[in-house]
N, C-alpha and C. Protein backbone atom coordinates (compact mmCIF):
# COMPACT_ATOMS: atom_id res chain seq x y z
N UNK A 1 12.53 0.00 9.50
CA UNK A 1 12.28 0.14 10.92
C UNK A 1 10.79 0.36 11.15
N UNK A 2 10.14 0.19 12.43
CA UNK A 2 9.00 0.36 12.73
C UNK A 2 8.86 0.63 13.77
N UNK A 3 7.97 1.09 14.37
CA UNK A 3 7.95 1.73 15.92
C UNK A 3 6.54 0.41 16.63
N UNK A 4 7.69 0.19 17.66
CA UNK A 4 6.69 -0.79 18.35
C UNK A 4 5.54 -0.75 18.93
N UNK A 5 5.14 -1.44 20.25
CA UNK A 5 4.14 -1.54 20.71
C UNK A 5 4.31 -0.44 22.15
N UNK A 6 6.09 -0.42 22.37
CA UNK A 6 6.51 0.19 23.40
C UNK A 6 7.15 1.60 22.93
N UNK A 7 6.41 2.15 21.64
CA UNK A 7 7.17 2.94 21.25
C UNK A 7 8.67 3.52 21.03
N UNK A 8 9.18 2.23 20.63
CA UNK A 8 10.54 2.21 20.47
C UNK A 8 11.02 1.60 18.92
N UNK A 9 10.97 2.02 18.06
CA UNK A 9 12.09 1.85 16.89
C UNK A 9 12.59 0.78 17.17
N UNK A 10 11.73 -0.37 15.77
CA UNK A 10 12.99 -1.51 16.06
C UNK A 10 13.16 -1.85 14.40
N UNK A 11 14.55 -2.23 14.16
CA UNK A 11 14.93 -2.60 12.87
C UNK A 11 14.70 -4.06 12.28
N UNK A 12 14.05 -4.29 10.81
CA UNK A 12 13.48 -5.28 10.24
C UNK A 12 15.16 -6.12 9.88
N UNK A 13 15.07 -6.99 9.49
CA UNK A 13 15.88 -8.00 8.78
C UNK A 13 15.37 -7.71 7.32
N UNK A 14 16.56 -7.50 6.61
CA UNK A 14 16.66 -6.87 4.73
C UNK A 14 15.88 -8.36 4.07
N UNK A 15 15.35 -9.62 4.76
CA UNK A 15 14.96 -10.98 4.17
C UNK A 15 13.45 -10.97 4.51
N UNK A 16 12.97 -9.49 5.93
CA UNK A 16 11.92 -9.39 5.96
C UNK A 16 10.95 -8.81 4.96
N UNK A 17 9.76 -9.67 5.09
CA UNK A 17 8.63 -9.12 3.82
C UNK A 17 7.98 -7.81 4.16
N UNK A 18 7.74 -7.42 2.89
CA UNK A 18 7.27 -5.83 3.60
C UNK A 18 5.55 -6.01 2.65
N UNK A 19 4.66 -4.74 3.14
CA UNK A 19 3.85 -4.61 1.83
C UNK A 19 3.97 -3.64 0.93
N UNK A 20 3.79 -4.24 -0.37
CA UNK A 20 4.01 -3.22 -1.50
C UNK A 20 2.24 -2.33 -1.74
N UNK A 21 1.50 -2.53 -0.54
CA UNK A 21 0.27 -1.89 -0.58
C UNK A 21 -0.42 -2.36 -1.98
N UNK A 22 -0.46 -3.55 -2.75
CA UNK A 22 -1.31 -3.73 -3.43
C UNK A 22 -2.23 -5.49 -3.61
N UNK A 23 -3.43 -4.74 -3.46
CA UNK A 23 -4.31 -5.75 -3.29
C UNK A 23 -5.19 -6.31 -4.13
N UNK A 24 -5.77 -7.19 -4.37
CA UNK A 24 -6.85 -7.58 -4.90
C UNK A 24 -7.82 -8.51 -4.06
N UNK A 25 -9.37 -8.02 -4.41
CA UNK A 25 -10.03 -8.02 -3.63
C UNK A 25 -11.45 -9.20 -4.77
N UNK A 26 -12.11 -9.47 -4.02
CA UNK A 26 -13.25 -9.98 -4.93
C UNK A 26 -14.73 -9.17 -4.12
N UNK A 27 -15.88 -9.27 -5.36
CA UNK A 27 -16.63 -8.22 -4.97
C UNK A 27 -17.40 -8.16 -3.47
N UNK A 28 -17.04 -9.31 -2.91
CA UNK A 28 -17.72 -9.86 -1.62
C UNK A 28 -16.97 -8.72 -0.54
N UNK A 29 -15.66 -8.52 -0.81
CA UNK A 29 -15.43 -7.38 0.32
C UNK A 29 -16.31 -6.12 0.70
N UNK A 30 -17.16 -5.49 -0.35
CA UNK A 30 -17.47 -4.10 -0.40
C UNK A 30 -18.38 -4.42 0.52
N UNK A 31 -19.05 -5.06 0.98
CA UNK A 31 -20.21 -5.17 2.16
C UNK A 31 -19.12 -4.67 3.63
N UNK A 32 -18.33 -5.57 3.94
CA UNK A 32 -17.18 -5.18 4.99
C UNK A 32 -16.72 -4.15 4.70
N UNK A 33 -16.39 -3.27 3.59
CA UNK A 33 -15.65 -2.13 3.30
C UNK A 33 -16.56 -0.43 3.39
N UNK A 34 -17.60 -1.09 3.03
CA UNK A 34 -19.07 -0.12 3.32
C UNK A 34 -18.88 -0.32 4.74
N UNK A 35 -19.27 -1.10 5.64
CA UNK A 35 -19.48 -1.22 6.71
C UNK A 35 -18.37 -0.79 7.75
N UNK A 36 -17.11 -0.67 7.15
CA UNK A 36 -15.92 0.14 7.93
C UNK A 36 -15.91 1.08 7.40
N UNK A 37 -16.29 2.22 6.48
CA UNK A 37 -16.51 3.10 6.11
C UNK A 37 -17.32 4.06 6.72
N UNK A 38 -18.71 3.49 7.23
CA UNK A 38 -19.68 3.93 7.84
C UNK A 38 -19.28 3.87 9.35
N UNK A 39 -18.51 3.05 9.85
CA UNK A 39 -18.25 3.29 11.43
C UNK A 39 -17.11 4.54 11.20
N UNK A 40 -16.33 4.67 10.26
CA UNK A 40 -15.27 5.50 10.36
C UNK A 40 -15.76 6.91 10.41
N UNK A 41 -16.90 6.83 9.32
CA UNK A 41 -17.77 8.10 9.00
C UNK A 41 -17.95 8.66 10.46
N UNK A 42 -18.87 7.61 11.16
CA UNK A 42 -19.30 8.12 12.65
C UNK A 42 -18.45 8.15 13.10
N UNK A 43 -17.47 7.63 13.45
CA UNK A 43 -16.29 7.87 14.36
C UNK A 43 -15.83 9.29 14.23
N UNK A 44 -15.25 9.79 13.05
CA UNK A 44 -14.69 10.97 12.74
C UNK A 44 -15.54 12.04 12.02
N UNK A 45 -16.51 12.21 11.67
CA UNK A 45 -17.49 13.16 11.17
C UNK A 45 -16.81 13.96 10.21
N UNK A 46 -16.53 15.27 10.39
CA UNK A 46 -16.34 16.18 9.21
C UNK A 46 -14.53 16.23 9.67
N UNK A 47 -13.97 15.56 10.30
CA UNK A 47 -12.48 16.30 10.41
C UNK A 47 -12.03 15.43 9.52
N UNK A 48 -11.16 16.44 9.17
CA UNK A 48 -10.26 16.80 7.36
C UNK A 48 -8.71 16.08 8.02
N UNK A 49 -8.83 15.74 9.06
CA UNK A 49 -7.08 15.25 9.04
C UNK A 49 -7.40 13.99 9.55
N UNK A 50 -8.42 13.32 9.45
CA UNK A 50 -8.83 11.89 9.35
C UNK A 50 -8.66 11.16 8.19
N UNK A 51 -8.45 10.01 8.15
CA UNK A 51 -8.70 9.27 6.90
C UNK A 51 -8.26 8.20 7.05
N UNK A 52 -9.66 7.42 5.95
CA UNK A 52 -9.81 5.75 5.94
C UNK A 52 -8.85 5.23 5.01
N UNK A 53 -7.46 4.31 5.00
CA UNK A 53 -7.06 3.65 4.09
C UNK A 53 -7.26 2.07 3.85
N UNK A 54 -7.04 1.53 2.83
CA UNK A 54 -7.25 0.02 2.85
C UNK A 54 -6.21 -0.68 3.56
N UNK A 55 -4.77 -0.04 3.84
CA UNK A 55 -3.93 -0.99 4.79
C UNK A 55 -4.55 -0.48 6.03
N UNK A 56 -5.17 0.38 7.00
CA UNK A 56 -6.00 0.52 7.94
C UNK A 56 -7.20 -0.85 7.87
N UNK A 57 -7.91 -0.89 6.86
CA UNK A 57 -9.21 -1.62 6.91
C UNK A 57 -8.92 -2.89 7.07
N UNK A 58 -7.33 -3.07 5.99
CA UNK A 58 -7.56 -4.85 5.97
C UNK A 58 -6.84 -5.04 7.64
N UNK A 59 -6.25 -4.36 8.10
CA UNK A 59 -5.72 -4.55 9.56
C UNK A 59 -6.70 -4.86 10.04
N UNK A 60 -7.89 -4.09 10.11
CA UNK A 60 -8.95 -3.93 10.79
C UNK A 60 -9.70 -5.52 10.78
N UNK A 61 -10.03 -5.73 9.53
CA UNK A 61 -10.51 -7.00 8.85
C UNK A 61 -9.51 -8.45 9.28
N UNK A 62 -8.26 -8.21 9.49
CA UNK A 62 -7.39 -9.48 9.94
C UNK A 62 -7.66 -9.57 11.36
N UNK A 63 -7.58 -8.56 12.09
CA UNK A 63 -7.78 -8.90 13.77
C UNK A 63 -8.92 -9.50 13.81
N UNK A 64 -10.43 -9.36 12.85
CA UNK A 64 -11.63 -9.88 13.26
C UNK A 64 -11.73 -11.01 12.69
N UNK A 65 -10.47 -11.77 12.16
CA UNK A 65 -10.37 -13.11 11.81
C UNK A 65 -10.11 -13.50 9.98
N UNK A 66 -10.08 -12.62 9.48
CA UNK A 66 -10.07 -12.86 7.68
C UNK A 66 -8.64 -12.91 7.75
N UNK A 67 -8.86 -14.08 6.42
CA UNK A 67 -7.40 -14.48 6.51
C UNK A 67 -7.04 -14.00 4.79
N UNK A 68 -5.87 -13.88 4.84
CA UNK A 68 -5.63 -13.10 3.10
C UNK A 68 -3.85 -13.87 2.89
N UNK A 69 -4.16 -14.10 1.79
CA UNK A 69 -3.20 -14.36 0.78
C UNK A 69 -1.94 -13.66 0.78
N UNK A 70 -0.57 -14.14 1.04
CA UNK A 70 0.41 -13.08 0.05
C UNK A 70 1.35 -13.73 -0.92
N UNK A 71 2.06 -12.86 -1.47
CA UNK A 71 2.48 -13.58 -2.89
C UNK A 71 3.61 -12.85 -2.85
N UNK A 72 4.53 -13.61 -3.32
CA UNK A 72 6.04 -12.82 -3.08
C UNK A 72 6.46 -12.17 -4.30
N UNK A 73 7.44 -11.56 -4.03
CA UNK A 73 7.79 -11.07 -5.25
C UNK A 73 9.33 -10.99 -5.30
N UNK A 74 10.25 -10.80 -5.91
CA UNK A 74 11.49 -10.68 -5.53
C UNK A 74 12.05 -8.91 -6.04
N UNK A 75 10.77 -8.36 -6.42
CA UNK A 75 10.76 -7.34 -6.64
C UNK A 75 11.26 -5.86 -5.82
N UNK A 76 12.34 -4.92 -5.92
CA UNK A 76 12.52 -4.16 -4.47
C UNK A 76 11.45 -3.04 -4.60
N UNK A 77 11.54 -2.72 -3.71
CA UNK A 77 10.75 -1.23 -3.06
C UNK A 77 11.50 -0.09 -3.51
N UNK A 78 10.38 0.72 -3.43
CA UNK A 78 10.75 2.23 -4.22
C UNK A 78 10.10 3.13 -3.38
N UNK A 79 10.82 4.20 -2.54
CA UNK A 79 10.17 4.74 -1.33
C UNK A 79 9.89 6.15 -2.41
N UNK A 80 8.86 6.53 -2.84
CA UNK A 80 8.57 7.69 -2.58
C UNK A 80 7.61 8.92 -1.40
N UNK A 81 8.76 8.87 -0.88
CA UNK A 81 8.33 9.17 0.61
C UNK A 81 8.41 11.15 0.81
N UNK A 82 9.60 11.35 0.09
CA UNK A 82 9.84 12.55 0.01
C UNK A 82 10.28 12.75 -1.20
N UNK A 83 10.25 14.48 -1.45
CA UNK A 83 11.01 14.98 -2.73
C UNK A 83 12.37 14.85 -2.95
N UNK A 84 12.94 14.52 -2.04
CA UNK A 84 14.71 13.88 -2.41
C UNK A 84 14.43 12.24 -3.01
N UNK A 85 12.88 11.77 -2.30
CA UNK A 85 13.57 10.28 -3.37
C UNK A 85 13.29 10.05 -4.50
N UNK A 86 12.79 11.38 -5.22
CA UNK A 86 12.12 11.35 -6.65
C UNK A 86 12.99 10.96 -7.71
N UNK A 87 14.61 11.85 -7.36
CA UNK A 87 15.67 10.92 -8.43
C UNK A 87 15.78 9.56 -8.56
N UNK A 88 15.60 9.30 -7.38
CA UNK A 88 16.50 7.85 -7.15
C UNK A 88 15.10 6.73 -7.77
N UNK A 89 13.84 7.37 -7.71
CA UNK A 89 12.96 6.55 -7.62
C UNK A 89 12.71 6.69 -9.65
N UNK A 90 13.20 7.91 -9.91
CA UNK A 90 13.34 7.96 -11.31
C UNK A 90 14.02 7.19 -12.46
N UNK A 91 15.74 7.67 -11.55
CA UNK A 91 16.97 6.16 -12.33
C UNK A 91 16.23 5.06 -11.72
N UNK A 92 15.81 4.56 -11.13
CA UNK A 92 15.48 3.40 -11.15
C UNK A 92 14.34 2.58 -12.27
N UNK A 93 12.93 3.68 -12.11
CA UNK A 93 12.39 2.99 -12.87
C UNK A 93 12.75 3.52 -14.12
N UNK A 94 13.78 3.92 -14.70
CA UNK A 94 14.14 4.00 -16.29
C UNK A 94 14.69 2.96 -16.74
N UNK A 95 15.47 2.60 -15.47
CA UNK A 95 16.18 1.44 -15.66
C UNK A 95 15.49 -0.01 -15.72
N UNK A 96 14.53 0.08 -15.02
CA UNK A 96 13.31 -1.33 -15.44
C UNK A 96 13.34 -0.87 -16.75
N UNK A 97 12.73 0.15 -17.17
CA UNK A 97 12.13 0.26 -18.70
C UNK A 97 13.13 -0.19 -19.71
N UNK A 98 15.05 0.52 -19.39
CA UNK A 98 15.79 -0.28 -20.60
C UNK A 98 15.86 -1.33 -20.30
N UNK A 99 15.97 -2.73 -19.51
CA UNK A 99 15.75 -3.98 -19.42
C UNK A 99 14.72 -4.73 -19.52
N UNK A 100 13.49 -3.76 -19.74
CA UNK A 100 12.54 -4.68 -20.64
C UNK A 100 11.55 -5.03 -19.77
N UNK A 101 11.98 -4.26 -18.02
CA UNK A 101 11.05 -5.44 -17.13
C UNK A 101 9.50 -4.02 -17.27
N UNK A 102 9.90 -3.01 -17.28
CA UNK A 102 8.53 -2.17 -17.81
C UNK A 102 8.31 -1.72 -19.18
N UNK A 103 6.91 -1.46 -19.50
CA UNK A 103 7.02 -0.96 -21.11
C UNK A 103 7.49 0.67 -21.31
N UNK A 104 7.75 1.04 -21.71
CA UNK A 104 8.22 2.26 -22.65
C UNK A 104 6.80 3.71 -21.66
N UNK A 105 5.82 3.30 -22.10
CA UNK A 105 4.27 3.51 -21.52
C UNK A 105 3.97 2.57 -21.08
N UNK A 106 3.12 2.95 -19.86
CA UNK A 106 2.30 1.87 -19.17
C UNK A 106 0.79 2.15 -20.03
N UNK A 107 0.43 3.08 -20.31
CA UNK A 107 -0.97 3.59 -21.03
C UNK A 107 -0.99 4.74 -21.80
N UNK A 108 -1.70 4.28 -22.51
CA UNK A 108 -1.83 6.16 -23.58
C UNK A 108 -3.09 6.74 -23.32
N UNK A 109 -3.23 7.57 -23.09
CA UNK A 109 -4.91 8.82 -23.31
C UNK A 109 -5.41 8.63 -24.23
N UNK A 110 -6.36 7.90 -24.67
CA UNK A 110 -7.41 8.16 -26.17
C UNK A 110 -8.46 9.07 -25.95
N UNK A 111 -8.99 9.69 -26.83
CA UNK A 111 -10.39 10.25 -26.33
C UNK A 111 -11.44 9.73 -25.80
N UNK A 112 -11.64 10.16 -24.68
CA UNK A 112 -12.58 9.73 -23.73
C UNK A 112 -14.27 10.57 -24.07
C-alpha cells in the first residue's frame, strides 16, 4: 500500500514492481549528489530529524529529467521493518542459504 497524493491509502497489485533500494551508479553522479547534498545542507542546517537518502535524491534527480534503468528480478522482498519481522526475515534467509541461492557467509573479517 501507499499513501497517495490525496492522502488516502491505496493498495498495489502483488504483479506490481516495487524497489529493492539498490542501485548502481557511475562516477558521473557524485557532482549531482554533492550538489543535492549541499542544497539539503542549507535547507535543513543542524536538525537531527532531517535526512538525505538516495531514494529521496534519485526522486529528486527523475523529476529534473534523468532517466535510470530497472532490472527485474523475480526475487521477493523481505520487510525488515520491525522487530516482529526479524523471525520471518531469518527462516527465510536460512532458507536461501540451504538451497544454495546464498553462501553459507557472505564475507569473513581478515585483519585489517
Amino acid at each position: 500500500m501507499y499513501l497517495n497524493e490525496f492522502n488516502k491509502w491505496v493498495g498495489l497489485d502483488v504483479a506490481s514492481p516495487i524497489s529493492m533500494n539498490m542501485w548502481g551508479f557511475t562516477p558521473d553522479i557524485f557532482t549531482s549528489l554533492t550538489n543535492e547534498f549541499n542544497s539539503f545542507i542549507a535547507r535543513s542546517g543542524m536538525d537531527l530529524n532531517s535526512t538525505f537518502t538516495i531514494p529521496q535524491f534519485m526522486n529528486t534527480m527523475v523529476q529534473k529529467g534523468l532517466k535510470v534503468n530497472t532490472i527485474s528480478t523475480p526475487a521477493k522482498w523481505m520487510a525488515l521493518v520491525s522487530p516482529d519481522d526479524r523471525i520471518q526475515v531469518i527462516l527465510r534467509i536460512n532458507d536461501l542459504i540451504r538451497k544454495g541461492v546464498y553462501p553459507q557467509k557472505l564475507f569473513e573479517l581478515t585483519n585489517l
